[in-house]
C-alpha atoms as a PDB file:
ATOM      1  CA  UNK A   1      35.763  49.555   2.874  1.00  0.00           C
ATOM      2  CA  UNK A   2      38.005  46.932   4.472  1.00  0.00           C
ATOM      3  CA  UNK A   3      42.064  47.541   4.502  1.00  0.00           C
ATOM      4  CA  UNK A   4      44.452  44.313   4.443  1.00  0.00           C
ATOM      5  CA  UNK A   5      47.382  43.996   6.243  1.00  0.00           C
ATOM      6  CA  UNK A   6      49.931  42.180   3.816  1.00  0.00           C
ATOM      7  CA  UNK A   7      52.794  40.528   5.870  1.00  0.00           C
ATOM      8  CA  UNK A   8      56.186  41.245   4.695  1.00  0.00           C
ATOM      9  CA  UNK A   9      58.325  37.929   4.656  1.00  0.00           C
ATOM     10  CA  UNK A  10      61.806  37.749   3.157  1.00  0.00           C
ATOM     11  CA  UNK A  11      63.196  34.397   2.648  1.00  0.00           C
ATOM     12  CA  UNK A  12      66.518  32.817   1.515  1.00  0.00           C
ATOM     13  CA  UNK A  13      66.648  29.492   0.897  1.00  0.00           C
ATOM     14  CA  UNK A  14      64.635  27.134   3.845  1.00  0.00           C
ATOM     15  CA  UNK A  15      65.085  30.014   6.108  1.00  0.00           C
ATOM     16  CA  UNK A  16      61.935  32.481   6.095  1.00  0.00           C
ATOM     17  CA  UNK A  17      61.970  36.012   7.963  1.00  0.00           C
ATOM     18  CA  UNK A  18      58.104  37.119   8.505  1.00  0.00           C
ATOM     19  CA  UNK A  19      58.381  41.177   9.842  1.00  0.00           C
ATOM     20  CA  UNK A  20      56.732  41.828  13.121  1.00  0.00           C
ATOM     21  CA  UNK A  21      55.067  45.618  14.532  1.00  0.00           C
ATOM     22  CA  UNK A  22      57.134  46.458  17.588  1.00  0.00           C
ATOM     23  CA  UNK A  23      53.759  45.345  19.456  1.00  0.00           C
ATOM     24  CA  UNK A  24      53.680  41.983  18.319  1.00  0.00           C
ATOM     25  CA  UNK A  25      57.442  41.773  19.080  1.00  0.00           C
ATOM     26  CA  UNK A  26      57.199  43.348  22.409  1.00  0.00           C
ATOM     27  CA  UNK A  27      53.972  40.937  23.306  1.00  0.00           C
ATOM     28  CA  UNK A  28      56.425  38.215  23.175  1.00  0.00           C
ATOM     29  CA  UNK A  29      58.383  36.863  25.840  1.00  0.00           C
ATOM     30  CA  UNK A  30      62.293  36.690  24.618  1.00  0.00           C
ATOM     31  CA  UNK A  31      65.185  34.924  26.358  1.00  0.00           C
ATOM     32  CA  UNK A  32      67.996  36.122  24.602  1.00  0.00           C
ATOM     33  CA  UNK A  33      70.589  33.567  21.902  1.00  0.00           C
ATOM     34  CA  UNK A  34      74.415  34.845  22.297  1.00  0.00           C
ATOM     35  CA  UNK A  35      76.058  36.260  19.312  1.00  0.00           C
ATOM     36  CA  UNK A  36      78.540  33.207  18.015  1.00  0.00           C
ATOM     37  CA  UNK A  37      82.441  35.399  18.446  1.00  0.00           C
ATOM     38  CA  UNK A  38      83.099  34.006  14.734  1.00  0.00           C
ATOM     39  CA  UNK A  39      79.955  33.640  13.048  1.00  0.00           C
ATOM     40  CA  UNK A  40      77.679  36.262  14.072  1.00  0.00           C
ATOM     41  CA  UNK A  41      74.136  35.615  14.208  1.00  0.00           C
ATOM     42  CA  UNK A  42      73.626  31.951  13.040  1.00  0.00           C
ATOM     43  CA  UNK A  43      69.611  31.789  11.827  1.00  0.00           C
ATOM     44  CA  UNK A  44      70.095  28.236  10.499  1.00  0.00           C
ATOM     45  CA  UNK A  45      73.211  25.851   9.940  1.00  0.00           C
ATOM     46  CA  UNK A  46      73.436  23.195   7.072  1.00  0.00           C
ATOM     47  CA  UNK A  47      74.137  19.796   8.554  1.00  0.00           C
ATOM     48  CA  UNK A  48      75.301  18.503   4.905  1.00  0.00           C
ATOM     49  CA  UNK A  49      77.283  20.964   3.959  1.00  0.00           C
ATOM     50  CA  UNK A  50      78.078  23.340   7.198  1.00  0.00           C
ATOM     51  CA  UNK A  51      76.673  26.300   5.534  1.00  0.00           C
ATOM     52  CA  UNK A  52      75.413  28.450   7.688  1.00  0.00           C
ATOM     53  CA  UNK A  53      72.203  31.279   7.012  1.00  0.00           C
ATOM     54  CA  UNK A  54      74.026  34.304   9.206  1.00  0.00           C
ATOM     55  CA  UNK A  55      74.257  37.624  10.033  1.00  0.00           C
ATOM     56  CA  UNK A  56      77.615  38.877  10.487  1.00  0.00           C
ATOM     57  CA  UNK A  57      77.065  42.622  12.121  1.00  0.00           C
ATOM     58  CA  UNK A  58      74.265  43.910  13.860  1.00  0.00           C
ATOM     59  CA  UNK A  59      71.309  42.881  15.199  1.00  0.00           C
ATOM     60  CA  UNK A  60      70.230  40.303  18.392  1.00  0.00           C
ATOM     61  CA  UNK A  61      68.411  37.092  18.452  1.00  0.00           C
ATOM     62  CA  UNK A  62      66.292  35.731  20.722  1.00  0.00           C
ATOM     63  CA  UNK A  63      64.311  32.487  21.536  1.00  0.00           C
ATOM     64  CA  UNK A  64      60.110  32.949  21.963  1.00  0.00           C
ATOM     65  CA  UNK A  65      59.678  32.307  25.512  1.00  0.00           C
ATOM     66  CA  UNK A  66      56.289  30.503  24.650  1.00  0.00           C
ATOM     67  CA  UNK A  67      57.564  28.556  21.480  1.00  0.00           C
ATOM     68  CA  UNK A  68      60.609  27.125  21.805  1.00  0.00           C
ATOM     69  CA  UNK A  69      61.243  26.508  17.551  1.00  0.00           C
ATOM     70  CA  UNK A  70      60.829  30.503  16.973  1.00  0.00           C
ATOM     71  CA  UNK A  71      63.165  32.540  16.992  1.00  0.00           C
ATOM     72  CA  UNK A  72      63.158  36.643  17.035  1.00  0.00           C
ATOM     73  CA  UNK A  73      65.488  38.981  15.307  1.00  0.00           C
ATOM     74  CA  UNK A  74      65.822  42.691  16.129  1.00  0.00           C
ATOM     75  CA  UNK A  75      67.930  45.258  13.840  1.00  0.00           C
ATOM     76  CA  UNK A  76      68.269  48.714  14.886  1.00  0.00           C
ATOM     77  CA  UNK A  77      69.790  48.997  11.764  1.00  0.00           C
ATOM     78  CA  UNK A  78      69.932  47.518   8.367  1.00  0.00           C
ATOM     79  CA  UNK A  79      71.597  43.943   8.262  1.00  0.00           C
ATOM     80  CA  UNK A  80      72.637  41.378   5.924  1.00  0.00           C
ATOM     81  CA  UNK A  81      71.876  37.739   5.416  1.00  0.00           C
ATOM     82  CA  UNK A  82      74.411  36.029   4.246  1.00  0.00           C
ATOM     83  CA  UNK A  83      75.169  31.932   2.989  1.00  0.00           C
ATOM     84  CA  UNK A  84      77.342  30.016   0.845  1.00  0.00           C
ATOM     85  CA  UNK A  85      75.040  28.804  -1.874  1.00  0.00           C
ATOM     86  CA  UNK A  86      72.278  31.883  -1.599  1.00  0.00           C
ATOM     87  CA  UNK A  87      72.548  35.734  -2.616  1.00  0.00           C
ATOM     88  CA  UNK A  88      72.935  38.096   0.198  1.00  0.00           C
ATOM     89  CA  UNK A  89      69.474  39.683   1.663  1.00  0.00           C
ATOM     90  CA  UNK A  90      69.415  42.942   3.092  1.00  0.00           C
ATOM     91  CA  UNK A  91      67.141  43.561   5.782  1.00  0.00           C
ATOM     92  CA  UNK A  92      65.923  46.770   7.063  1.00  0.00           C
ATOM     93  CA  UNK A  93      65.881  47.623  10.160  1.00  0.00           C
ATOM     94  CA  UNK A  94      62.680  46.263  12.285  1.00  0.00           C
ATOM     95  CA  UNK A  95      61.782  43.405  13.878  1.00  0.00           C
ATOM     96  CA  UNK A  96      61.416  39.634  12.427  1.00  0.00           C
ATOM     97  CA  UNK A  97      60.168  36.151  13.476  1.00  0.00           C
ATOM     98  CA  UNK A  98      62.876  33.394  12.419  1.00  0.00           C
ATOM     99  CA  UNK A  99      60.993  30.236  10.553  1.00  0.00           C
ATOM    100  CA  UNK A 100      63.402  27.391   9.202  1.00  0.00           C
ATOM    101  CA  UNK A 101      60.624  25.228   6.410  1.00  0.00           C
ATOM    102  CA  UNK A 102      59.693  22.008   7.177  1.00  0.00           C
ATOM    103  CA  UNK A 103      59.408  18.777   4.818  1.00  0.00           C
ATOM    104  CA  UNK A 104      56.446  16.579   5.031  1.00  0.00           C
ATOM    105  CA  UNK A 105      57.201  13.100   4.834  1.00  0.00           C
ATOM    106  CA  UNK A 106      53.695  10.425   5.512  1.00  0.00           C
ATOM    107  CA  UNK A 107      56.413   7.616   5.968  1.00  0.00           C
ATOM    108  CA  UNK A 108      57.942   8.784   8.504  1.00  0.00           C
ATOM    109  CA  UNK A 109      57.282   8.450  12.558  1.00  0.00           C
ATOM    110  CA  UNK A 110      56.864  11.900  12.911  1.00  0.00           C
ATOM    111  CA  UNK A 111      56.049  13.022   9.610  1.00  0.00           C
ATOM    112  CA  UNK A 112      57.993  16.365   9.715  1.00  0.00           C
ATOM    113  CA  UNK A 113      61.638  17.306   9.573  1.00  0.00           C
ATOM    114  CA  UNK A 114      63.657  20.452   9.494  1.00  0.00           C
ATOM    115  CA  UNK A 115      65.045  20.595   5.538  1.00  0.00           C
ATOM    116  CA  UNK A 116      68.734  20.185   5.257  1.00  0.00           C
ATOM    117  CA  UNK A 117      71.311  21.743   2.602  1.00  0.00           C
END
């Protein structure tokens, strides 16, 4: 009998949280993102409307050594992810990788572009 492993991913809104195992985190090479003084954590800001995806207390991000678009979240605790327009997520403790979605668009030069609220 073969067992799947099913991925837990939260998301809220473009912004997409995929839960690691504390070996695929550790694996990784992390350079570590400062905490923003008035923001918090800031996993994604709006460059319409300056909303910003955050986490106020707790956890740390970092930046994956070996790909410089994902980023790493660790909570020793439970934290919250917070914006504007979106209802709150709470997260438990553990470890995440960061992914912001992508549009496709076959006109343009590069075809793909970070979505924007």
């Amino acid at each position: 009998m073969r067992t799947s492993k099913k991925r837990v991913i939260y998301r809220q809104g473009d912004v997409w949280l995929y839960r690691l195992t504390e070996k695929e985190f550790s694996d990784r090479t992390r350079i570590a993102i400062p905490r923003d003084r008035k923001q918090g954590i800031v996993l994604a800001e709006g460059e319409v409307t300056g909303h910003h995806h955050k986490i106020r207390k707790g956890g740390r991000l970092y930046q994956d050594g070996r790909q410089n678009s994902v980023r790493l979240l660790s909570a020793s605790g439970p934290v919250s992810l917070t914006h504007e327009e979106h209802e709150t997520i709470e997260l438990p403790a553990g470890k995440y990788e960061v992914r912001i979605q992508r549009e496709y668009e076959p006109q343009a030069v590069s075809r793909q572009s970070y979505v924007r609220d």
